[in-house]
C-alpha atoms as a PDB file:
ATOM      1  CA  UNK A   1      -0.446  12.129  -1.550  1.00  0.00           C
ATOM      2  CA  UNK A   2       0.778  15.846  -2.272  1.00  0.00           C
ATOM      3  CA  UNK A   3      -2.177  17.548  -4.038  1.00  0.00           C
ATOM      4  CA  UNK A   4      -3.327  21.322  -3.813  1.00  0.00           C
ATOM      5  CA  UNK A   5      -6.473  22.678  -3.941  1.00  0.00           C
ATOM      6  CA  UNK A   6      -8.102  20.092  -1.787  1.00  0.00           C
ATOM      7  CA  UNK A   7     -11.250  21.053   0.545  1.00  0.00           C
ATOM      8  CA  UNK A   8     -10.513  20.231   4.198  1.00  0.00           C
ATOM      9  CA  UNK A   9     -13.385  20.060   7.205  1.00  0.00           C
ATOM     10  CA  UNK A  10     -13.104  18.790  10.735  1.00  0.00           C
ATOM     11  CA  UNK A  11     -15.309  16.078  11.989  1.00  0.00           C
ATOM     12  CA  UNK A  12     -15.553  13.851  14.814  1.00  0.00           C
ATOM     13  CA  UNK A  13     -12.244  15.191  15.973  1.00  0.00           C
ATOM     14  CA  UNK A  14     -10.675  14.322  12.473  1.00  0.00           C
ATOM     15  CA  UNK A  15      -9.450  16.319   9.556  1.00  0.00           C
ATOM     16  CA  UNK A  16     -10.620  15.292   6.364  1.00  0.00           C
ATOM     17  CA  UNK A  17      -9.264  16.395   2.906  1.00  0.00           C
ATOM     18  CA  UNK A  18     -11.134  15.705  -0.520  1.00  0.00           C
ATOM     19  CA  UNK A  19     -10.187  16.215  -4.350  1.00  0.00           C
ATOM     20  CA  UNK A  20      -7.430  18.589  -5.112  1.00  0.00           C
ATOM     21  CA  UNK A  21      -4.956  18.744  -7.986  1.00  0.00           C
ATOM     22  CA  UNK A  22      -1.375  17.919  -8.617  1.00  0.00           C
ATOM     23  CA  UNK A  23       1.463  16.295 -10.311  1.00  0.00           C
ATOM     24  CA  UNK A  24       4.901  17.965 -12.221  1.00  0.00           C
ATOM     25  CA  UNK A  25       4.290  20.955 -14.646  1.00  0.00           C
ATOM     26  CA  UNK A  26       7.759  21.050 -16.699  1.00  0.00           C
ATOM     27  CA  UNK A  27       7.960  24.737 -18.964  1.00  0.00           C
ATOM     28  CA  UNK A  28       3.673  24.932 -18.209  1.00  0.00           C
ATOM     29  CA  UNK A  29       2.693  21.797 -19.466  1.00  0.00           C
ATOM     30  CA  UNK A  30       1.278  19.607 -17.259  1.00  0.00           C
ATOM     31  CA  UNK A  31       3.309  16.271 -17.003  1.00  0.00           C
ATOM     32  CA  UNK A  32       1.700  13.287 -14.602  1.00  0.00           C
ATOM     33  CA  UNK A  33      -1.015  15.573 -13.216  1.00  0.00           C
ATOM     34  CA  UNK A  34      -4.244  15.284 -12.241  1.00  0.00           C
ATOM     35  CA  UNK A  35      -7.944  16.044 -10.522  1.00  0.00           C
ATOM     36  CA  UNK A  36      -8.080  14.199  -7.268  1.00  0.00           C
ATOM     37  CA  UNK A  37     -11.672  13.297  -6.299  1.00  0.00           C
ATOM     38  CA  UNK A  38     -10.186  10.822  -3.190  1.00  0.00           C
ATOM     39  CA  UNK A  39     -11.169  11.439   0.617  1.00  0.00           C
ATOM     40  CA  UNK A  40      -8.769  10.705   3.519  1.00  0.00           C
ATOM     41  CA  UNK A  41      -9.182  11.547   6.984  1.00  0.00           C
ATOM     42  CA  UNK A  42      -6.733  12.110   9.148  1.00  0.00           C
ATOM     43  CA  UNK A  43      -6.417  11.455  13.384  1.00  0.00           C
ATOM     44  CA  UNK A  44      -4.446  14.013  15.035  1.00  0.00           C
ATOM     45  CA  UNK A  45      -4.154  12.001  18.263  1.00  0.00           C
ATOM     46  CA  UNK A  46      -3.294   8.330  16.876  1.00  0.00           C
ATOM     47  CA  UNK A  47      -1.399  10.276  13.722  1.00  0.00           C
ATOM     48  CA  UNK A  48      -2.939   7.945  11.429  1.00  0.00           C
ATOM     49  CA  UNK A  49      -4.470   8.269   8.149  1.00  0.00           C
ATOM     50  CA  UNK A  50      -8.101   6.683   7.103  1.00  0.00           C
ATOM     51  CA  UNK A  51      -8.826   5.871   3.501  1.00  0.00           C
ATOM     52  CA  UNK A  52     -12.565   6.761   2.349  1.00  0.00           C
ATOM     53  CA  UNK A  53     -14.657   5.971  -0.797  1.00  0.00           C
ATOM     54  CA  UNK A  54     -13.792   8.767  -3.401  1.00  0.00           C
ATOM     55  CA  UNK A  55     -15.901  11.708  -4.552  1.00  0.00           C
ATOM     56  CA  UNK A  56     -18.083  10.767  -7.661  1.00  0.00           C
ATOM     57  CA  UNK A  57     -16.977  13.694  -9.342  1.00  0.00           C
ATOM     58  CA  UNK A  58     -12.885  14.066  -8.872  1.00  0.00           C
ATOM     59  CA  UNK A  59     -12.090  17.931  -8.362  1.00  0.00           C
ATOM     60  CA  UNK A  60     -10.172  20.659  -7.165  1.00  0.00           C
ATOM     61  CA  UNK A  61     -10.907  24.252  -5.909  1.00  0.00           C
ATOM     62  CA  UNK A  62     -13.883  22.779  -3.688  1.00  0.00           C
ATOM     63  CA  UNK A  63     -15.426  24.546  -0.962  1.00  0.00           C
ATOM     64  CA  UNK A  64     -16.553  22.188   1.989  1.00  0.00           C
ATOM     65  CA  UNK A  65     -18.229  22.637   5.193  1.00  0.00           C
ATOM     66  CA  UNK A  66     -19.608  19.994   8.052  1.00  0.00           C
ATOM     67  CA  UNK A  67     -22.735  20.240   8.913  1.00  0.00           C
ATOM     68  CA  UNK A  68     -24.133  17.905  11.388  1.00  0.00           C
ATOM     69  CA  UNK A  69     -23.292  13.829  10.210  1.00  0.00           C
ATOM     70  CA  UNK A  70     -22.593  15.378   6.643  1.00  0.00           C
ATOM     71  CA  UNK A  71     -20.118  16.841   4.923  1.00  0.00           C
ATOM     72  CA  UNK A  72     -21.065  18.934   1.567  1.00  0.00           C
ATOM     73  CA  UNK A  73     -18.344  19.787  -1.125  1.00  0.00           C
ATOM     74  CA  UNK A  74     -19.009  22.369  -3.842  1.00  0.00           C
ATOM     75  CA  UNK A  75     -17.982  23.788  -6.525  1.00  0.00           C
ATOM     76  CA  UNK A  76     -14.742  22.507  -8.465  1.00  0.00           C
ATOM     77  CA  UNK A  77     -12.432  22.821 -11.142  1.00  0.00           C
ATOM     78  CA  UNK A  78     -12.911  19.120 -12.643  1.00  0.00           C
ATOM     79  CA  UNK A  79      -9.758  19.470 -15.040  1.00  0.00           C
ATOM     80  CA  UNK A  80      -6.408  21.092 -14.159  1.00  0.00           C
ATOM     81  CA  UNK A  81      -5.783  24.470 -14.009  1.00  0.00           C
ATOM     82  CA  UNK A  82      -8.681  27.414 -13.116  1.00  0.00           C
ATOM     83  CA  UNK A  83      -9.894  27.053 -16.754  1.00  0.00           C
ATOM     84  CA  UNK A  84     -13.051  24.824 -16.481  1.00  0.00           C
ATOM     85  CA  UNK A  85     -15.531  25.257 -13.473  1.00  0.00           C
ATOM     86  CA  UNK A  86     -18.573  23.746 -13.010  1.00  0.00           C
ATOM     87  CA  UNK A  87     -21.591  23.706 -10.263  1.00  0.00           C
ATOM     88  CA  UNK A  88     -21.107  19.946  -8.718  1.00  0.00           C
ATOM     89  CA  UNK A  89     -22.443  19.775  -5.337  1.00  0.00           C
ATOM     90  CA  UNK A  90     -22.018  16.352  -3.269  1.00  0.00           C
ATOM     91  CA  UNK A  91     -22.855  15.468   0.248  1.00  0.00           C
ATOM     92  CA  UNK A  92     -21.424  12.869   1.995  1.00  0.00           C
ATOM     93  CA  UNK A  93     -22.303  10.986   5.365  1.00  0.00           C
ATOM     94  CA  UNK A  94     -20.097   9.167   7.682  1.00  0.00           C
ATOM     95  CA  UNK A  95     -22.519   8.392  10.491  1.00  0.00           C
END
């Protein structure tokens, strides 16, 4: 899915990208858009793609880091744009 503004950490050898934004903006106004809060993962050696279970809160503009079996996301944008910010933080294991 093409999206922008995704966070994006490396774990167990895999690249995973959360949230983001996108869709068609036609003269400005956004047209089919939308906050993202979906994970994927991605295998660099099989070049395969892993679905995961979504982000509670669906975002863009997130910061995210690995930190031992856990990945934390924070911060966001949770509608389109850089308008609307707010202080979300999730953490998510996959262990």
């Amino acid at each position: 899915m093409v999206r922008s503004g995704h966070g994006l950490v490396v774990y167990c050898d895999r690249l995973f990208a959360m949230g983001g934004e996108g869709g068609i903006l036609a003269g400005g106004v956004p047209r089919q858009a939308k906050v993202f809060g979906q994970m994927e993962s991605y295998d660099p050696v099989t070049d395969t793609w892993q679905h995961h279970a979504p982000m509670p809160t669906p975002r863009h503009a997130v910061a995210a880091t690995a930190i031992g079996d856990w990945i934390f996301v924070a911060g966001d944008g949770a509608v389109l744009g850089g308008a609307v910010q707010s202080a979300v933080h999730e953490t998510f294991t996959l262990a």
